[in-house]
C-alpha atoms as a PDB file:
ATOM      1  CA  UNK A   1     106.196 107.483  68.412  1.00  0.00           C
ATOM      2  CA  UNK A   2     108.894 105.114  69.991  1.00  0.00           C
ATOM      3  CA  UNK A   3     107.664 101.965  72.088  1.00  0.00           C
ATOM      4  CA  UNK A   4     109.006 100.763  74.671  1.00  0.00           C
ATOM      5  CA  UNK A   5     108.148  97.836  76.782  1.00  0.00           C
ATOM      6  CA  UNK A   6     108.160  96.739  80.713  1.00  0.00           C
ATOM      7  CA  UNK A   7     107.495  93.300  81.934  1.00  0.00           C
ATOM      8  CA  UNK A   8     107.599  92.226  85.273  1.00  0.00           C
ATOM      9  CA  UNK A   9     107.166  93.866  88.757  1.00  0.00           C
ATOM     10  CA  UNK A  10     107.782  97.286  88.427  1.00  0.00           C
ATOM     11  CA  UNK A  11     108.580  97.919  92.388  1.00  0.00           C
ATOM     12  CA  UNK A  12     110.527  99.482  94.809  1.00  0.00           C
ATOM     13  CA  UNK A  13     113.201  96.004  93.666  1.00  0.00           C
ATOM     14  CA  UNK A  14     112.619  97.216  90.187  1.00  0.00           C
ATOM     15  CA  UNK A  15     111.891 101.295  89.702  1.00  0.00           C
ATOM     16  CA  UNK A  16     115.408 102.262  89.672  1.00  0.00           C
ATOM     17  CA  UNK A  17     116.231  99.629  86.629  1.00  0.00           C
ATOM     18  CA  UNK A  18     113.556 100.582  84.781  1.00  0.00           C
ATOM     19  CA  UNK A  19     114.610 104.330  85.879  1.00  0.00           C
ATOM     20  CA  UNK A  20     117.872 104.374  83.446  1.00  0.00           C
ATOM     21  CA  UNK A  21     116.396 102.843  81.095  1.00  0.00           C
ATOM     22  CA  UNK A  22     113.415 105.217  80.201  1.00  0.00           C
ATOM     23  CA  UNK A  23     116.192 108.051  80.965  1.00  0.00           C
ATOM     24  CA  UNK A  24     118.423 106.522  78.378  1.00  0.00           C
ATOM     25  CA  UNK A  25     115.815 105.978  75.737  1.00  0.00           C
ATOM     26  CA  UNK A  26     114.041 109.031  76.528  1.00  0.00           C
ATOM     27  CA  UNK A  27     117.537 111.178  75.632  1.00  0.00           C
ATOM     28  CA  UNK A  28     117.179 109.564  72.315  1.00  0.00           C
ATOM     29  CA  UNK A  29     113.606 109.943  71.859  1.00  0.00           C
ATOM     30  CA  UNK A  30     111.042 112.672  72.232  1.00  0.00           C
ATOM     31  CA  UNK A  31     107.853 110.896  72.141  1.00  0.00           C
ATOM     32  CA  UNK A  32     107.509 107.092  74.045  1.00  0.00           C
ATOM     33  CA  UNK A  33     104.855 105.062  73.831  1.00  0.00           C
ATOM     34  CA  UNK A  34     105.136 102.756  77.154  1.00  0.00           C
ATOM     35  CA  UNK A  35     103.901  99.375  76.472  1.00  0.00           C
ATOM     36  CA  UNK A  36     102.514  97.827  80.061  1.00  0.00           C
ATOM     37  CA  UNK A  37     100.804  94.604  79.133  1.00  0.00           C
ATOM     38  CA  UNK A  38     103.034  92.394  80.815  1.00  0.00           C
ATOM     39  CA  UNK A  39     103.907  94.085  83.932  1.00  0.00           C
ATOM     40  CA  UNK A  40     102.361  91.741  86.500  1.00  0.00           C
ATOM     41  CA  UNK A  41     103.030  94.135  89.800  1.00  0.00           C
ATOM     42  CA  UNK A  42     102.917  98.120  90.658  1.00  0.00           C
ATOM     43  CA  UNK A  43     104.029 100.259  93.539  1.00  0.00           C
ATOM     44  CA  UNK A  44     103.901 103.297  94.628  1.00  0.00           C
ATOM     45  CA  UNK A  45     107.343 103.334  93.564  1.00  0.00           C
ATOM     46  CA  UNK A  46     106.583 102.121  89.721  1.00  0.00           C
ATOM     47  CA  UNK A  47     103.757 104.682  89.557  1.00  0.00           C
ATOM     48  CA  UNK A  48     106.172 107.368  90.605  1.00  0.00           C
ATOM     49  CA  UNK A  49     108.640 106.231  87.912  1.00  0.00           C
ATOM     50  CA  UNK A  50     105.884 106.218  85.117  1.00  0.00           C
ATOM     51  CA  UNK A  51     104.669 109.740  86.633  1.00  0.00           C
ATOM     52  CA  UNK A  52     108.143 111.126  86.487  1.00  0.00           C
ATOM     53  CA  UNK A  53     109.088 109.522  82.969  1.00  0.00           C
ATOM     54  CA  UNK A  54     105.640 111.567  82.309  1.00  0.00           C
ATOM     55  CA  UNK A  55     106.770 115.093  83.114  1.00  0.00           C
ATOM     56  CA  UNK A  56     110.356 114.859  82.074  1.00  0.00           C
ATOM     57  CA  UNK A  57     108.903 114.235  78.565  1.00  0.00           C
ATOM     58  CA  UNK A  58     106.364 117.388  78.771  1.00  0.00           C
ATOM     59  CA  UNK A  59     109.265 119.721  80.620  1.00  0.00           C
ATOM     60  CA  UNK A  60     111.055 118.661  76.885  1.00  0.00           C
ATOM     61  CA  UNK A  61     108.712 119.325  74.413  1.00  0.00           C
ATOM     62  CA  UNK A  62     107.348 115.687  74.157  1.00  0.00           C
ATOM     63  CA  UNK A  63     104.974 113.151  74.912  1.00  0.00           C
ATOM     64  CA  UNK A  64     104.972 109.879  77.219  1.00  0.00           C
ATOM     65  CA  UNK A  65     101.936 107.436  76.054  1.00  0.00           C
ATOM     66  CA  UNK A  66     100.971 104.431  78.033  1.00  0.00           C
ATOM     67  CA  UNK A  67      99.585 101.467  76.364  1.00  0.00           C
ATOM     68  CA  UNK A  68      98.102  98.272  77.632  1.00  0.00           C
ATOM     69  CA  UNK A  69      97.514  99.467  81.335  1.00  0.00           C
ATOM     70  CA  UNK A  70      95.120  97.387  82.329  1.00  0.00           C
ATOM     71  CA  UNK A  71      93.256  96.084  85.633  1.00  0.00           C
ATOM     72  CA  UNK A  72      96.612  95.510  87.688  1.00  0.00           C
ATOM     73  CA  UNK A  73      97.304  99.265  86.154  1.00  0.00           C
ATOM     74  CA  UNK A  74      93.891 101.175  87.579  1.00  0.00           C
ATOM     75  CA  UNK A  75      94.096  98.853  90.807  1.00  0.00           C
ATOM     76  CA  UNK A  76      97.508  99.830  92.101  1.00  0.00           C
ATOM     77  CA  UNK A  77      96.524 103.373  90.975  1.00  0.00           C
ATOM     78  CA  UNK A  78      93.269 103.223  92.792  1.00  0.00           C
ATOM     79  CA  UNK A  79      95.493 101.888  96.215  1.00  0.00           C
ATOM     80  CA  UNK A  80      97.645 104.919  95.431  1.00  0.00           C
ATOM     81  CA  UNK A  81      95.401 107.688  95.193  1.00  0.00           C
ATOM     82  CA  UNK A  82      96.702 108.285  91.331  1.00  0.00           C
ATOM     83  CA  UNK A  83      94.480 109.456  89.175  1.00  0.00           C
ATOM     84  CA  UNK A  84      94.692 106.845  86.112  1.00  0.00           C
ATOM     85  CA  UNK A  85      93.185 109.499  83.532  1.00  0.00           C
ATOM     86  CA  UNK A  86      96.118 111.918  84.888  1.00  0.00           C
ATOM     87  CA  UNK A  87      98.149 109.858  82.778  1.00  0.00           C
ATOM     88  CA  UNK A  88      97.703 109.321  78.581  1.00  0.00           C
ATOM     89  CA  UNK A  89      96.624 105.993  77.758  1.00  0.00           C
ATOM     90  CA  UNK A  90      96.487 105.149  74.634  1.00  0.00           C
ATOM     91  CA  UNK A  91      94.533 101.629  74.953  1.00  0.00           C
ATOM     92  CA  UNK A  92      93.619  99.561  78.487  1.00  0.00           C
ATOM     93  CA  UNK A  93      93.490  96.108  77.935  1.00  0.00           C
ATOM     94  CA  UNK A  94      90.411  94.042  78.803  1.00  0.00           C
END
């Protein structure tokens, strides 16, 4: 499994940054491991992009992972009406 990290807001200023990256890694890679320990910020947006990132990986025959999600993860989920356990998480920080 690939990692790959986010730091930072991951917004509606940020999503479509983040968005070419995880498309460019994931043409490389077939399983990513998404390390989110030191993103300090979530939006709808950000959720969307993980979401997405999520089934583009399934719809080709691999596997997205999330790792470190933590409180600032659940809580923008819980404002969102996401699910968190709809996506894999590998570990939740404390």
């Amino acid at each position: 499994m690939n990692d790959f990290s986010i730091n930072g807001a991951l917004t509606v200023q940020t999503a479509e940054a983040w968005r070419v990256r995880l498309v460019a890694r994931q043409a490389i890679v077939r399983d990513l491991a998404i390390d989110l320990q030191a993103v300090t910020e979530y939006d709808v947006f950000g959720l969307q992009l993980l979401w997405s990132a999520r089934c583009s990986a399934a719809a080709h025959g691999g596997s997205l992972h999330l790792r470190q999600a933590g409180d600032v993860f659940a809580a923008a989920c819980a404002a969102a009406g996401f699910a968190p356990a709809a996506f894999e998480i590998v570990s939740v920080s404390p």
